[in-house]
Protein backbone atom coordinates (compact mmCIF):
# COMPACT_ATOMS: atom_id res chain seq x y z
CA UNK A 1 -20.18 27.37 1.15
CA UNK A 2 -16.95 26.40 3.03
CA UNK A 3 -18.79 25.07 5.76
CA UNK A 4 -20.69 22.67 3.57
CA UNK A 5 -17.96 22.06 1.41
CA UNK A 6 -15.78 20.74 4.52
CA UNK A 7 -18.88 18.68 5.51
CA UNK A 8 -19.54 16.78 2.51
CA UNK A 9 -15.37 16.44 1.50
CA UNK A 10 -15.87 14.64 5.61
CA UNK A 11 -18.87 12.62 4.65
CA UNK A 12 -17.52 11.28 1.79
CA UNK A 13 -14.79 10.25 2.81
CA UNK A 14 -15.86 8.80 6.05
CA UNK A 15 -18.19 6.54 2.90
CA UNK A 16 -15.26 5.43 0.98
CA UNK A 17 -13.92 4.27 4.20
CA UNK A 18 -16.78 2.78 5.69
CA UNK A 19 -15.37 -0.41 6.55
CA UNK A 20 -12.55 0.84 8.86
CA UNK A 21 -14.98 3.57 10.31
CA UNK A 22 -17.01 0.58 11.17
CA UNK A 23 -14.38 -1.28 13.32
CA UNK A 24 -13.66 2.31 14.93
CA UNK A 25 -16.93 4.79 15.09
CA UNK A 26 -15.71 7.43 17.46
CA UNK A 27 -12.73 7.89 15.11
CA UNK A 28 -15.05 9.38 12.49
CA UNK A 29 -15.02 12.63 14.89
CA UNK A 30 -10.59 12.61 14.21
CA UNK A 31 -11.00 14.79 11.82
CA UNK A 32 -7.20 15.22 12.21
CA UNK A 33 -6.77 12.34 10.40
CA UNK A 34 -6.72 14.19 6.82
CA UNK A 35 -9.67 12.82 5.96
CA UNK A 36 -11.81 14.91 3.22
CA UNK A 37 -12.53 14.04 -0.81
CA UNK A 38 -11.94 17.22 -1.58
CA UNK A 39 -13.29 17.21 -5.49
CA UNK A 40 -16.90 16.12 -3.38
CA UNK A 41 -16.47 18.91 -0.51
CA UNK A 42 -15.61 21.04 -3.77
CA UNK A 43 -18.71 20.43 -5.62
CA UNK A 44 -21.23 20.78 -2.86
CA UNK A 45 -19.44 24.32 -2.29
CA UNK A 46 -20.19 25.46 -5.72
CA UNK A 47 -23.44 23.90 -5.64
CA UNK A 48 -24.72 24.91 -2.88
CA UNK A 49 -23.89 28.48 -3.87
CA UNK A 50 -25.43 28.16 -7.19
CA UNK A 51 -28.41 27.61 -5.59
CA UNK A 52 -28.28 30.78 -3.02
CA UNK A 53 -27.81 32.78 -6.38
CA UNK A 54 -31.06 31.78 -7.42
CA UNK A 55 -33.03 32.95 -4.64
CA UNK A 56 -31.01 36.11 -4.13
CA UNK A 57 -29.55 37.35 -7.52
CA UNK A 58 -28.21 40.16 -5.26
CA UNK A 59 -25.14 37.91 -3.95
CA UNK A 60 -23.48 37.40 -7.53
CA UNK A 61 -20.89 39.80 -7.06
CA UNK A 62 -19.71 39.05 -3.27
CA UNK A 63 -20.50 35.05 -4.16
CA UNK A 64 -18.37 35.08 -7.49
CA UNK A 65 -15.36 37.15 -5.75
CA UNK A 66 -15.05 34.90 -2.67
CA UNK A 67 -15.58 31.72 -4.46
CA UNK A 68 -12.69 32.96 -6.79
CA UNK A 69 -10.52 34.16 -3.71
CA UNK A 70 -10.80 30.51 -2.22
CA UNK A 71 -10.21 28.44 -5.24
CA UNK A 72 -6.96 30.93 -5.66
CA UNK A 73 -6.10 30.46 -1.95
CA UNK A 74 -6.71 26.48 -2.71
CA UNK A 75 -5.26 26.67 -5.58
CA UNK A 76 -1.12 28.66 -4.16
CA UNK A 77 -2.05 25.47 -1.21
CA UNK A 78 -1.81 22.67 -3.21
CA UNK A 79 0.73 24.49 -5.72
CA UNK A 80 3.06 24.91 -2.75
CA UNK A 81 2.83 21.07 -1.45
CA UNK A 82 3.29 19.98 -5.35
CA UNK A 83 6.71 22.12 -4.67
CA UNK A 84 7.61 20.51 -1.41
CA UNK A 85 7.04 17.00 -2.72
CA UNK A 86 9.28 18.27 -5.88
CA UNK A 87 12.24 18.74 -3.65
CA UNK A 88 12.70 15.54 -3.07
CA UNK A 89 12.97 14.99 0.56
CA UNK A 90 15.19 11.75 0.71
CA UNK A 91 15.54 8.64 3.37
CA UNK A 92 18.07 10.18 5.93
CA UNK A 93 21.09 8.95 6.53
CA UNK A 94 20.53 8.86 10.03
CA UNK A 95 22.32 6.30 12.15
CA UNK A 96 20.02 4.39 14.58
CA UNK A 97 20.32 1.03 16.23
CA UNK A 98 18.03 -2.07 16.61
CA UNK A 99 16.74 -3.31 19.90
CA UNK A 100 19.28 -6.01 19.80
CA UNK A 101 21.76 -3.00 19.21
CA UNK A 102 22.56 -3.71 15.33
CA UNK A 103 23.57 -0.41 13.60
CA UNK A 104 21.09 0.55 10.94
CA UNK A 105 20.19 3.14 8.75
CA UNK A 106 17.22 4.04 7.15
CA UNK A 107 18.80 4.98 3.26
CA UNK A 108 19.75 1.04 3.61
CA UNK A 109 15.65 -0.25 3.53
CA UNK A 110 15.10 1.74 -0.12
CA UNK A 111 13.42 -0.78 -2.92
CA UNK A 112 9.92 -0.69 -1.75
CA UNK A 113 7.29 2.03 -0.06
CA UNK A 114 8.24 2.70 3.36
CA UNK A 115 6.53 4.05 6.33
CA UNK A 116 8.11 6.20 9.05
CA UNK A 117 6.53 6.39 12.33
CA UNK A 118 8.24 8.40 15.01
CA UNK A 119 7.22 8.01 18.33
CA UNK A 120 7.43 6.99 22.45
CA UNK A 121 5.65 4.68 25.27
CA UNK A 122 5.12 8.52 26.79
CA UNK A 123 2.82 10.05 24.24
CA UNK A 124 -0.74 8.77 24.69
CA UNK A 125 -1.20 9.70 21.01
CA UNK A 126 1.23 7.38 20.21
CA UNK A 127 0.13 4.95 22.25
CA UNK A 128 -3.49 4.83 20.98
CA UNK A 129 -2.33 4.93 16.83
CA UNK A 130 0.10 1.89 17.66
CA UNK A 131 -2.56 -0.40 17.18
CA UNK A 132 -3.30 0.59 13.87
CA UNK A 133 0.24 0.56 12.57
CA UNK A 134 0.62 -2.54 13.62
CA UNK A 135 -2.32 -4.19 11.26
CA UNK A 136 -1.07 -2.07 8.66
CA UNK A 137 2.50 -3.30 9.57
CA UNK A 138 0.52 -7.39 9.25
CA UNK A 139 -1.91 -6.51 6.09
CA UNK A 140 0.19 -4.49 3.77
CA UNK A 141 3.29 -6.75 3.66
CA UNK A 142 4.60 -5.00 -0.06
CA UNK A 143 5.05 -2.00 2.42
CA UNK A 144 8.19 -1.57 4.70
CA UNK A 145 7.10 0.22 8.48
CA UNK A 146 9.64 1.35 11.14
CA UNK A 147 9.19 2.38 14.20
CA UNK A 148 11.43 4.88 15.51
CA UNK A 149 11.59 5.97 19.00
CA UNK A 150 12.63 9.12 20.00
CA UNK A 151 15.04 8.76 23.15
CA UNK A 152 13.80 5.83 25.60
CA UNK A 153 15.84 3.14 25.89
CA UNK A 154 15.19 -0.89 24.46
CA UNK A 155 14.23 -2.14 27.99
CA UNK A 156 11.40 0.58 28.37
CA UNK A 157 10.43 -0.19 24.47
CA UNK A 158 10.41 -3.73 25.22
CA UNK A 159 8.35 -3.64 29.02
CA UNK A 160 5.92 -1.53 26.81
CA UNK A 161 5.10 -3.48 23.56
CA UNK A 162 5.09 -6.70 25.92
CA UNK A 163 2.43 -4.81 27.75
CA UNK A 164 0.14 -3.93 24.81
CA UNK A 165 0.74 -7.82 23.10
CA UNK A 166 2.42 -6.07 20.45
CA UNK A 167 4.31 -7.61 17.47
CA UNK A 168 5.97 -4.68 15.46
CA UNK A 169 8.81 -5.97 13.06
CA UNK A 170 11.65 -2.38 12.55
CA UNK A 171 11.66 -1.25 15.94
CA UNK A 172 14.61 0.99 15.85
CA UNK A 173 16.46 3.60 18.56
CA UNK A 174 17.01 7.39 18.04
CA UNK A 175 18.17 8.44 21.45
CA UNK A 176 19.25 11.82 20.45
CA UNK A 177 16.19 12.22 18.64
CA UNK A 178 18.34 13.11 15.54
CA UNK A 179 15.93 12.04 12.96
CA UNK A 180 13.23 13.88 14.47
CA UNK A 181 15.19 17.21 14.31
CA UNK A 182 16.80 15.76 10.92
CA UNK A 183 13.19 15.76 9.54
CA UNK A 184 11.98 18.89 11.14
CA UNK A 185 9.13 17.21 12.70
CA UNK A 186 7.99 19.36 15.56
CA UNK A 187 5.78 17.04 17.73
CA UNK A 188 4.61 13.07 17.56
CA UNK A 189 3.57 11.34 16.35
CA UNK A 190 5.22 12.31 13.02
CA UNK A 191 4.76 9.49 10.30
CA UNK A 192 6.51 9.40 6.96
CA UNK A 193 5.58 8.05 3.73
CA UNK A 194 8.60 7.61 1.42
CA UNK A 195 8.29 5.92 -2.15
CA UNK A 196 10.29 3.19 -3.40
CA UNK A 197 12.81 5.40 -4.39
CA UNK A 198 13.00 6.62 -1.03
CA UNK A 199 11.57 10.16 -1.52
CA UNK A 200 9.25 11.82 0.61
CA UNK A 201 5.95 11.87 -0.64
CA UNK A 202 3.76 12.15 2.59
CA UNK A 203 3.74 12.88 6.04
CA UNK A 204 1.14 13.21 8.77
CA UNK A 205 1.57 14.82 12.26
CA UNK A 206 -0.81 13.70 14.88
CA UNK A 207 -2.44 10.42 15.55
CA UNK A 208 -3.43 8.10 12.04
CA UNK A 209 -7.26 6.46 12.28
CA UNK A 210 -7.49 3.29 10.08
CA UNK A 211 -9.21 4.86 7.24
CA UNK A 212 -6.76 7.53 7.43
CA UNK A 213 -3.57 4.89 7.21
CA UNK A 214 -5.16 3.28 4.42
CA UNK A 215 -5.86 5.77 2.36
CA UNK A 216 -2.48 7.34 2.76
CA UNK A 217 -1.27 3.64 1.77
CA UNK A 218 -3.15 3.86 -1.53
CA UNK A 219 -1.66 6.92 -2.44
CA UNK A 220 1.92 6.22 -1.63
CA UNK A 221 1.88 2.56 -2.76
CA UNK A 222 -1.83 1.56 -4.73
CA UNK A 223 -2.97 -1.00 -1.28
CA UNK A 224 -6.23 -1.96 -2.86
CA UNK A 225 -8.25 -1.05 0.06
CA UNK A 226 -8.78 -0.24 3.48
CA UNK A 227 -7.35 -1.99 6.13
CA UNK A 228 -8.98 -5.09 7.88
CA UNK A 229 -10.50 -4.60 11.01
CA UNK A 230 -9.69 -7.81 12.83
CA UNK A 231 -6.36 -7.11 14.55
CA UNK A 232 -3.21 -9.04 13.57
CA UNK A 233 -2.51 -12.48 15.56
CA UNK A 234 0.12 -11.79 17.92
CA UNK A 235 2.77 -14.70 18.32
């Protein structure tokens, strides 16, 4: 039942997606994208042991106790997130600087959904997700994204985007790689999804897929869909 359950909540989300998964096939097997429906994944699960019950009346007891142990488990899961996202993780206060060394913090950008990408030119992760930011950065313009690096300096940033033909508006510097201990983020890429009000409300570690960016997007600010596949003109 779980096994099926995981494959279908995969499956259909991979379909609600298609487009993106389209523009990037191999990134269907990312499964560390967070990308299941659950309430599908869920219904297979049940369904599929409905139907072993029928052929082997035997399994009720074992079949019912599990499936009641894992929507309990599922269940204390999603009661505990529902707490985190009560607590009301705010925009830190953090003091960073621009590439053209302007002071800037990121409590000052509150008033619309904003996305929080810490990362560096070092971490092929990073490196391979950047593209994918970016378009978001180009096609979701009601959104705010910064990109925060985590202790290189502007030169490096600069000899880096110039060498991917990369046009990211919010590039910001954390040498000290305060917000990343600020946040408690223990690896990157760490992204952040604050609402307008500039409370937490999301946040992925790991590399982002296209489908998994945009559908992160329409929870944290209702983007109507996923995003385009044609890359973003770069000036």
């Amino acid at each position: 039942m779980f096994f099926i359950g995981i494959l279908v909540a995969r499956l259909a989300f991979v379909l609600r997606w298609l487009p993106a998964y389209v523009a990037e096939p191999w990134s269907v097997l990312r499964i560390g994208d967070g990308g299941f429906t659950w309430w599908a994944g869920l219904l297979a699960a049940l369904g599929w042991g409905g139907w072993k019950l029928r052929q082997s009346p035997g399994l009720r007891v074992p079949l019912i106790a599990g499936s009641v142990s894992g929507l309990l488990a599922w269940g204390a899961l999603l009661g505990s997130v529902w707490l985190m996202h009560q607590s009301s993780v705010e925009l830190p206060t953090t003091e960073m600087t621009t590439l053209d060394d302007e002071r800037v913090t990121l409590s000052s950008m509150s008033g619309q959904p904003l996305v929080v990408n810490l990362w560096a030119t070092w971490c092929p992760p990073c490196r391979r997700e950047m593209p994918v930011l970016a378009k978001g950065q180009a096609s979701t313009p009601d959104v705010g994204f910064v990109f925060v690096n985590q202790g290189e300096g502007p030169e490096q940033i600069r000899d880096y985007l110039q060498a991917e033909g990369l046009s990211l508006d919010n590039v910001l510097l954390d040498p000290f790689s305060s917000l990343m201990n600020e946040m408690g983020a223990r690896g990157l890429p760490t992204t952040l999804f604050f609402d307008a009000d500039g409370r937490l409300v999301d946040f992925h570690m790991g590399e982002l897929t296209q489908a998994g960016l945009a559908s992160k997007l329409k929870a944290v600010a209702g983007s109507p869909g996923p995003l385009s596949p044609t890359p973003p003109e770069v000036p």
